[in-house]
C-alpha atoms as a PDB file:
ATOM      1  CA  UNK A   1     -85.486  40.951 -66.659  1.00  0.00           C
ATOM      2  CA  UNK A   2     -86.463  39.251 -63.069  1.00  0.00           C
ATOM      3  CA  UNK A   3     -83.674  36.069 -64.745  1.00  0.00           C
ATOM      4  CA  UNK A   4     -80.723  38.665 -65.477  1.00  0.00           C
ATOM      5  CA  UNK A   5     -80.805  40.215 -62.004  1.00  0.00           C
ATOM      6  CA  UNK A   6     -81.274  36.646 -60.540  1.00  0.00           C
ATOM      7  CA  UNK A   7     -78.241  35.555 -62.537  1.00  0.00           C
ATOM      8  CA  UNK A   8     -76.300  39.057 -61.346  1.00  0.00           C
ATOM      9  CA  UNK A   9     -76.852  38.466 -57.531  1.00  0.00           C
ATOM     10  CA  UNK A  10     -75.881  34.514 -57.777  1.00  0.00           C
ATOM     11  CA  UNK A  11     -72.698  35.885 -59.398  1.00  0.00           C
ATOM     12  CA  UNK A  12     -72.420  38.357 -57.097  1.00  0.00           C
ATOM     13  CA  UNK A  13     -72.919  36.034 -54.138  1.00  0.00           C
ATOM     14  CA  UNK A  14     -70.529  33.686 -55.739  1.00  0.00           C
ATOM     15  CA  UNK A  15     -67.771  36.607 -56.329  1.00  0.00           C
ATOM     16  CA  UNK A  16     -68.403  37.230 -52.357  1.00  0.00           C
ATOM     17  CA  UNK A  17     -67.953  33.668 -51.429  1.00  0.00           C
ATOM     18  CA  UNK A  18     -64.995  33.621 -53.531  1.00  0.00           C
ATOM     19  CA  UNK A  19     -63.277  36.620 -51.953  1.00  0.00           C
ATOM     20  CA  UNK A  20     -64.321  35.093 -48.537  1.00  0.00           C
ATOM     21  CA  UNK A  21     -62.609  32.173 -49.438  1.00  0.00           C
ATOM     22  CA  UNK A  22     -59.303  34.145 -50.880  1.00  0.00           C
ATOM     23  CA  UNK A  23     -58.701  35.597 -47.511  1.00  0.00           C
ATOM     24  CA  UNK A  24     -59.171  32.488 -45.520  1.00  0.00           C
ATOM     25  CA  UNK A  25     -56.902  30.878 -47.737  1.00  0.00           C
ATOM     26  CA  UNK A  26     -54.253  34.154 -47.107  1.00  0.00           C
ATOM     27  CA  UNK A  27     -54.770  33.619 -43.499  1.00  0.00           C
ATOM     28  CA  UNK A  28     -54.460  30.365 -43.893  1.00  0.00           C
ATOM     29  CA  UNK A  29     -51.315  30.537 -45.916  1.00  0.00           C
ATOM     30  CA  UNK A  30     -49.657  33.041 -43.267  1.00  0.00           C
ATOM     31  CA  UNK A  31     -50.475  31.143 -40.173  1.00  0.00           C
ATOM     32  CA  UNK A  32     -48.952  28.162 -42.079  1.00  0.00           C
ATOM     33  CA  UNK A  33     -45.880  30.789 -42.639  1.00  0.00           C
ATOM     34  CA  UNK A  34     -45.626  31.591 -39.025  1.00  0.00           C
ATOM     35  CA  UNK A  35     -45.869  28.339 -37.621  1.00  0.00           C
ATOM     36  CA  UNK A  36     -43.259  27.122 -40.410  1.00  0.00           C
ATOM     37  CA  UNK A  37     -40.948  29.975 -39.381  1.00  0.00           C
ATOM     38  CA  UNK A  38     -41.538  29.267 -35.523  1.00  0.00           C
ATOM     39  CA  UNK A  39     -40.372  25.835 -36.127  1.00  0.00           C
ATOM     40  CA  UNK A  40     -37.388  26.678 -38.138  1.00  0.00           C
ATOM     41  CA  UNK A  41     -36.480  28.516 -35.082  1.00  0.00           C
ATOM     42  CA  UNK A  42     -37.303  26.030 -32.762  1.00  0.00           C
ATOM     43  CA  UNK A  43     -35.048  23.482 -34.738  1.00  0.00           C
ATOM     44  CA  UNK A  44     -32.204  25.515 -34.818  1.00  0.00           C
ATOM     45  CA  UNK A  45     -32.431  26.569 -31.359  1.00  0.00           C
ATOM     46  CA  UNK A  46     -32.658  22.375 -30.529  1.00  0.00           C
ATOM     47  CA  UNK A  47     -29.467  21.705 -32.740  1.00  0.00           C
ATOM     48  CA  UNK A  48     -27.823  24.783 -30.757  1.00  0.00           C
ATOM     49  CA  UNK A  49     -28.597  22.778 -27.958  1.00  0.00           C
ATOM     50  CA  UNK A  50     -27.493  19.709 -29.042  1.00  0.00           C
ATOM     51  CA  UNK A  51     -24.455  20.777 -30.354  1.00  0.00           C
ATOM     52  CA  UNK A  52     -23.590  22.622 -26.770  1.00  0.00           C
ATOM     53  CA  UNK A  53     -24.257  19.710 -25.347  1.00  0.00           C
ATOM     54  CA  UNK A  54     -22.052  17.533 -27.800  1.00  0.00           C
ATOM     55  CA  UNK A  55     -19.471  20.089 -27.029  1.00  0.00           C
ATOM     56  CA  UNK A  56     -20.124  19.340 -23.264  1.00  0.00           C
ATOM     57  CA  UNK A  57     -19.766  15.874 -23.004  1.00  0.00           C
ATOM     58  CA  UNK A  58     -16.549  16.239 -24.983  1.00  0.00           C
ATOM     59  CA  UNK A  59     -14.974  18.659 -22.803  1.00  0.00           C
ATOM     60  CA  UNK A  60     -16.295  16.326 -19.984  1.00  0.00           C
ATOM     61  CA  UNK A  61     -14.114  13.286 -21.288  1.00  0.00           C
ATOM     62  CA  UNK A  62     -11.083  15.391 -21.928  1.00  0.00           C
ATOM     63  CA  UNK A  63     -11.679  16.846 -18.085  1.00  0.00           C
ATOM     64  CA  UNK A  64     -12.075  13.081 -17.435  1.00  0.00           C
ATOM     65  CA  UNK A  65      -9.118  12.065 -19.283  1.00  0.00           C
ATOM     66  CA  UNK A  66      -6.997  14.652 -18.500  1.00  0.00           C
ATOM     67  CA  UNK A  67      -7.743  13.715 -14.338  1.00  0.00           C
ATOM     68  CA  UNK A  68      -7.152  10.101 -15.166  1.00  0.00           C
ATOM     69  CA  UNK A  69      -3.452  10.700 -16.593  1.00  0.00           C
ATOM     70  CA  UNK A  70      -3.016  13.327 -13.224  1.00  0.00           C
ATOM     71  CA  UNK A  71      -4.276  10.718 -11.281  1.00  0.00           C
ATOM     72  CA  UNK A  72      -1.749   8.148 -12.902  1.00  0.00           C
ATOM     73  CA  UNK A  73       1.095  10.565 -13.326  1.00  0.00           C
ATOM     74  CA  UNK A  74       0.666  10.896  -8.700  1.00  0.00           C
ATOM     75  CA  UNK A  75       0.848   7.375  -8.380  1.00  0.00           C
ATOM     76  CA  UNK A  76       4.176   7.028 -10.499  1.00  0.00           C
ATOM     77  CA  UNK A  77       4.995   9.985  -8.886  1.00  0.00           C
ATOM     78  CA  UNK A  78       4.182   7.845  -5.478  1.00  0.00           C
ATOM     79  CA  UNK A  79       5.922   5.003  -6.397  1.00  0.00           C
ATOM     80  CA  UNK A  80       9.147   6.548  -7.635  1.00  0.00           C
ATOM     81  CA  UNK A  81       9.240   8.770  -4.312  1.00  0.00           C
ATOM     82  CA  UNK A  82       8.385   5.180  -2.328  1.00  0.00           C
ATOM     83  CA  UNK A  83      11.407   3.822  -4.313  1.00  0.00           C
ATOM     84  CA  UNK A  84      13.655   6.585  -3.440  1.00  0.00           C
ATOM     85  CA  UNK A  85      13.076   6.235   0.397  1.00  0.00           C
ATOM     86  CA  UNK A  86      13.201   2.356  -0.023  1.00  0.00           C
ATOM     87  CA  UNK A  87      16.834   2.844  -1.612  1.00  0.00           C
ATOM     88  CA  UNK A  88      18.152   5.205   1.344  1.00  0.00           C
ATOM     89  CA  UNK A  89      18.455   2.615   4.325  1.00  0.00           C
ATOM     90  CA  UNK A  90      21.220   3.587   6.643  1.00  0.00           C
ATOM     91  CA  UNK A  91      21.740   4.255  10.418  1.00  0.00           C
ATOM     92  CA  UNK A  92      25.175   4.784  12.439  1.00  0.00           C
ATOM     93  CA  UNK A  93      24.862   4.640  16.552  1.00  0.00           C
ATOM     94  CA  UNK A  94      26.912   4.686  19.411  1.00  0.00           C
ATOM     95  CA  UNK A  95      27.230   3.358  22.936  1.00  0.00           C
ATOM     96  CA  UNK A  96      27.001   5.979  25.892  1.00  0.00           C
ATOM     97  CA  UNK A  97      27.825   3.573  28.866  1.00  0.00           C
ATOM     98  CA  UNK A  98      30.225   0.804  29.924  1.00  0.00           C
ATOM     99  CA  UNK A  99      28.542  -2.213  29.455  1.00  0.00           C
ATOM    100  CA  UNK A 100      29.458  -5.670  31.531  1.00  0.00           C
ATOM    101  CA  UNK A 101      27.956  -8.984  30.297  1.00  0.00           C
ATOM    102  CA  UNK A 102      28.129 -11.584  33.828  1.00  0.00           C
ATOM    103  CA  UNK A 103      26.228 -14.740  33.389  1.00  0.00           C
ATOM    104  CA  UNK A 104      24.844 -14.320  29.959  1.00  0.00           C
ATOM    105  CA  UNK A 105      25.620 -12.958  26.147  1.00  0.00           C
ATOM    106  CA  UNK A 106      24.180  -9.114  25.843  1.00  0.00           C
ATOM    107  CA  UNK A 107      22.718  -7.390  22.947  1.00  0.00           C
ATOM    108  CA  UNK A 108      24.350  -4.251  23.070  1.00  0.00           C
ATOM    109  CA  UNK A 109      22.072  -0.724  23.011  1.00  0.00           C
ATOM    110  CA  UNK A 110      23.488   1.477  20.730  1.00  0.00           C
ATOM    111  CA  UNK A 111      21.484   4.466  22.442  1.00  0.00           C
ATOM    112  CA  UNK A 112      22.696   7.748  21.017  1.00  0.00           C
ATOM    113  CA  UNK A 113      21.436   7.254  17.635  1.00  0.00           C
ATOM    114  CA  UNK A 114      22.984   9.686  14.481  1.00  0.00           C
ATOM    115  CA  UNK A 115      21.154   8.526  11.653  1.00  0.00           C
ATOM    116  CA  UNK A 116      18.152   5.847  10.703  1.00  0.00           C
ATOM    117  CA  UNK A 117      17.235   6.911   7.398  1.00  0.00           C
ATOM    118  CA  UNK A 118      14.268   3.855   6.725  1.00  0.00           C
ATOM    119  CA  UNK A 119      13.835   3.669  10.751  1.00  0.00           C
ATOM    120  CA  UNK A 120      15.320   0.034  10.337  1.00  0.00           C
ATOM    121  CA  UNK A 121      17.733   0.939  13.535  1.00  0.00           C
ATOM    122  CA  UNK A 122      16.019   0.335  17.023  1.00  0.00           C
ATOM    123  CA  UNK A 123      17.879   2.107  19.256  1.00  0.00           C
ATOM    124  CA  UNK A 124      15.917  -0.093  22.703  1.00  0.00           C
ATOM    125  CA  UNK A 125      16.686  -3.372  21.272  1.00  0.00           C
ATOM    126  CA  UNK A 126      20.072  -2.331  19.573  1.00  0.00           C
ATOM    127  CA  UNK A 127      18.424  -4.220  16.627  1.00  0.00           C
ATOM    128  CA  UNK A 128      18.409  -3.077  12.779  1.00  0.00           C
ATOM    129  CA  UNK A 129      15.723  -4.957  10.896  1.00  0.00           C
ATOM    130  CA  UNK A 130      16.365  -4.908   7.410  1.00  0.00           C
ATOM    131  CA  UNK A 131      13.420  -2.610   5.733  1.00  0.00           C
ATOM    132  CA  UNK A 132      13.987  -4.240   2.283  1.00  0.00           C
ATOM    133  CA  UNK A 133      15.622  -7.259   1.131  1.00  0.00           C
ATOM    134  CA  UNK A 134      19.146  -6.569  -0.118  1.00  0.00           C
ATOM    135  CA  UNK A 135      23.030  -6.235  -0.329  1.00  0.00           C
ATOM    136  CA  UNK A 136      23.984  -4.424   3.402  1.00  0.00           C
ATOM    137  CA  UNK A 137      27.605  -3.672   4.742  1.00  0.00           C
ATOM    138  CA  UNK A 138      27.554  -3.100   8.333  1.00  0.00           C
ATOM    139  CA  UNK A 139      30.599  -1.982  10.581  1.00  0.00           C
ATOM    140  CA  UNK A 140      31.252  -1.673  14.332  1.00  0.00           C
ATOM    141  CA  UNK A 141      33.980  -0.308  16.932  1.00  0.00           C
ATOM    142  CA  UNK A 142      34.342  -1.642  20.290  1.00  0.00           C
ATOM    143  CA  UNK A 143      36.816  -1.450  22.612  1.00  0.00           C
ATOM    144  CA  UNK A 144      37.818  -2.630  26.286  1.00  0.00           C
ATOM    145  CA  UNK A 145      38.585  -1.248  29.787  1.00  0.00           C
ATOM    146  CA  UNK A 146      41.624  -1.119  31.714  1.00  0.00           C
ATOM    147  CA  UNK A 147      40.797  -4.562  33.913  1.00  0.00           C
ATOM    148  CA  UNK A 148      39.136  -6.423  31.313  1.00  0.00           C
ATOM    149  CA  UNK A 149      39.030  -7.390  27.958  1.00  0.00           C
ATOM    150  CA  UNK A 150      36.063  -7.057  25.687  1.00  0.00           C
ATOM    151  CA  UNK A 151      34.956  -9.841  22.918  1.00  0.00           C
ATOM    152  CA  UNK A 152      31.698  -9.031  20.491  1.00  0.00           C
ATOM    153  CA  UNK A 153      30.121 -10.581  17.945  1.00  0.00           C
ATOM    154  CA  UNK A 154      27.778  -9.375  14.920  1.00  0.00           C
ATOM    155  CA  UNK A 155      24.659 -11.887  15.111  1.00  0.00           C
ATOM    156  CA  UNK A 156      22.370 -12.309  12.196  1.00  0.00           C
ATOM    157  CA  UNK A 157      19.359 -13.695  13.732  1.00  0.00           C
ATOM    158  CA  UNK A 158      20.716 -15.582  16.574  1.00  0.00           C
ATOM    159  CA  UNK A 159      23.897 -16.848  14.711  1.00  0.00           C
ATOM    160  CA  UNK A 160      27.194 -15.639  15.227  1.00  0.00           C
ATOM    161  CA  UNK A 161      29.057 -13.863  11.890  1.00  0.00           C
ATOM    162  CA  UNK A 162      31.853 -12.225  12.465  1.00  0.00           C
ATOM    163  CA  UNK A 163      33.699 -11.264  16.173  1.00  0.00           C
ATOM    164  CA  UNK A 164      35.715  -8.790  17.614  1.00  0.00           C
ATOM    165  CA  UNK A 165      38.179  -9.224  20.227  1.00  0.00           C
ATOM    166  CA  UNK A 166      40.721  -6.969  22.241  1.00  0.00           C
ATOM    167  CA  UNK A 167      42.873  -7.686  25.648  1.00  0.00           C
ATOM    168  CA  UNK A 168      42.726  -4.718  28.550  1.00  0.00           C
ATOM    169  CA  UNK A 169      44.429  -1.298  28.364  1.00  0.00           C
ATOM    170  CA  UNK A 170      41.657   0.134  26.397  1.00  0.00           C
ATOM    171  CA  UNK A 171      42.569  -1.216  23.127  1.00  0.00           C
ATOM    172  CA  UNK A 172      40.190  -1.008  19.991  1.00  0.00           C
ATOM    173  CA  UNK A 173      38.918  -3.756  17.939  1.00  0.00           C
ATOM    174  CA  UNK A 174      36.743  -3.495  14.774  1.00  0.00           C
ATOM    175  CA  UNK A 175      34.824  -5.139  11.895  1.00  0.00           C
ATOM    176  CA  UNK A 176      32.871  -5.156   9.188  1.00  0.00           C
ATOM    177  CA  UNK A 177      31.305  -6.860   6.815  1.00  0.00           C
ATOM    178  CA  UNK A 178      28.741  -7.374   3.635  1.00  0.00           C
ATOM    179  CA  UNK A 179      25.467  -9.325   3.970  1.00  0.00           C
ATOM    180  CA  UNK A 180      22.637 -10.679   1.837  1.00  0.00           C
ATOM    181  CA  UNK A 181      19.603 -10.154   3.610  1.00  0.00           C
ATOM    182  CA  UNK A 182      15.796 -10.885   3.488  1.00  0.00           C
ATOM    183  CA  UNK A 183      13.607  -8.323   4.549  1.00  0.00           C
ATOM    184  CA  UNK A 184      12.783  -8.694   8.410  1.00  0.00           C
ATOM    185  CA  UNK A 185      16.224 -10.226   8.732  1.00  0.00           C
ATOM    186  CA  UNK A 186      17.977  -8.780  12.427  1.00  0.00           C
ATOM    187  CA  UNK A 187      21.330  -7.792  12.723  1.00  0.00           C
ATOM    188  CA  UNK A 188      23.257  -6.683  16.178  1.00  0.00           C
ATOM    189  CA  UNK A 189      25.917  -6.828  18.313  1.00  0.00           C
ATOM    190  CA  UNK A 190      26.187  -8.984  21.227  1.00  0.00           C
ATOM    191  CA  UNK A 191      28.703  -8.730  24.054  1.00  0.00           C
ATOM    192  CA  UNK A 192      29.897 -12.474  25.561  1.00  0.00           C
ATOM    193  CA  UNK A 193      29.077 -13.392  29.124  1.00  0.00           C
ATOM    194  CA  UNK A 194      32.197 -12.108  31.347  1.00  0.00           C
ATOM    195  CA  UNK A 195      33.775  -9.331  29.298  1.00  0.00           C
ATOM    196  CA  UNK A 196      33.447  -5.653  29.413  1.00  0.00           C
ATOM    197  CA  UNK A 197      32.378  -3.107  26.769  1.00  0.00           C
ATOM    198  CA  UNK A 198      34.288   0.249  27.681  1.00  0.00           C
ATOM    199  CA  UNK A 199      32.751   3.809  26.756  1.00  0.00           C
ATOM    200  CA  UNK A 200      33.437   7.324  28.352  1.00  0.00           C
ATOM    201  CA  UNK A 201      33.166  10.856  26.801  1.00  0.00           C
ATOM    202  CA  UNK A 202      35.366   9.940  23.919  1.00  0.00           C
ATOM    203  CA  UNK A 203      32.427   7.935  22.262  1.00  0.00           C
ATOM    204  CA  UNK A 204      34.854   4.716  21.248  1.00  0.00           C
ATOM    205  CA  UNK A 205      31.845   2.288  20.452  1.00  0.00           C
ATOM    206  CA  UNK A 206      29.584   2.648  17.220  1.00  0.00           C
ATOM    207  CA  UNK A 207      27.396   0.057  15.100  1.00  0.00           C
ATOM    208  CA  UNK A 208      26.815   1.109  11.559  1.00  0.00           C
ATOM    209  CA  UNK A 209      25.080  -0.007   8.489  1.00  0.00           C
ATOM    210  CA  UNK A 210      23.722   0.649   4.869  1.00  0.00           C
ATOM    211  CA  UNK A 211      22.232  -0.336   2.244  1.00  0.00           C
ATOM    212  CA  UNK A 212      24.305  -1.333  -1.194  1.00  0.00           C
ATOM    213  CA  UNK A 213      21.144  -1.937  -3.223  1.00  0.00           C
ATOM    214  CA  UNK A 214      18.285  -3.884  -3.063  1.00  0.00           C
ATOM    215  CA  UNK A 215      17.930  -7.456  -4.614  1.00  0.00           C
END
């Protein structure tokens, strides 16, 4: 009798045990759940990430891209506009006061200035400085007083080119012609020692010039 309840209460304890053992296992098995389930989320919330930040660095290169062609489209933009100012070269002056050479050739101040598109025309020095090597056509009007006659010449640095000559009684004499210059080449006109360059009101004496194109 004393061997049968023995027996019961080791069965007993081992049903107890058992049970213990079943919920440990559940708790077990849930915490393992949770923690599985917490990592799920944490993995998609990483590949959230990491897409957003895929998704970042490409709009970053298109930003980048996109501010590299800008920047390249303003510096075509720059050099077409540079171009454009390069091709418009021209100036046109005149003479407000009788000029009389004695002793020695004169450059001849063209003060009064009516156009220097490319600011190659100084108006002080009466010389145009060629902004940009080319094909130029330049053309002046001079003419002489009542007592004296008037002779000019169109220099290209220091040599003469072409002249211009008229006798008294205010007559008019002209020129023109087409040169090949470099750039920093000077161009002017130059009154000869011991004749007189006439002006009054009527504005008689002009140098002008232009660009043709550029070579």
């Amino acid at each position: 009798m004393f061997t049968i309840a023995l027996h019961f209460c080791i069965v007993c304890f081992c049903l107890h045990a058992y049970a213990q053992d079943e919920d440990v296992i559940t708790k077990i098995q849930n915490s393992l759940l949770i923690m599985e389930h917490r990592l799920s989320t944490a993995e998609a919330k990483l590949q959230q990430a990491q897409t957003k930040l895929i998704q970042a660095d490409i709009k970053h290169q298109q930003t980048d891209t996109k501010q590299k062609q800008t920047d390249m489209e303003i510096q075509q933009l720059k050099k077409e506009i540079s171009g454009i100012q390069e091709d418009h070269i021209a100036f046109s002056a005149l003479k407000t006061t009788t000029l009389t050479a004695v002793g020695n050739h004169l450059t001849v101040p063209f003060e009064t200035v009516i156009l220097n598109d490319g600011n190659g025309y100084d108006k002080h020095s009466g010389h145009f400085t060629a902004p940009v090597a080319g094909v130029y056509t330049f053309t002046y009007h001079a003419i002489s007083s009542d007592k004296s006659a008037m002779l000019v010449s169109l220099m290209l640095n220091g040599n003469h080119i072409i002249g211009a000559y008229s006798n008294k009684q205010h007559y008019m004499a002209s020129n023109s012609v087409i040169l090949s210059l470099k750039k920093g080449d000077n161009v002017w006109i130059q009154l000869h020692s011991g004749y007189v360059l006439y002006q009054d009101r009527a504005k008689y004496d002009t140098f002008s010039g232009h660009l043709l194109y550029k070579t």
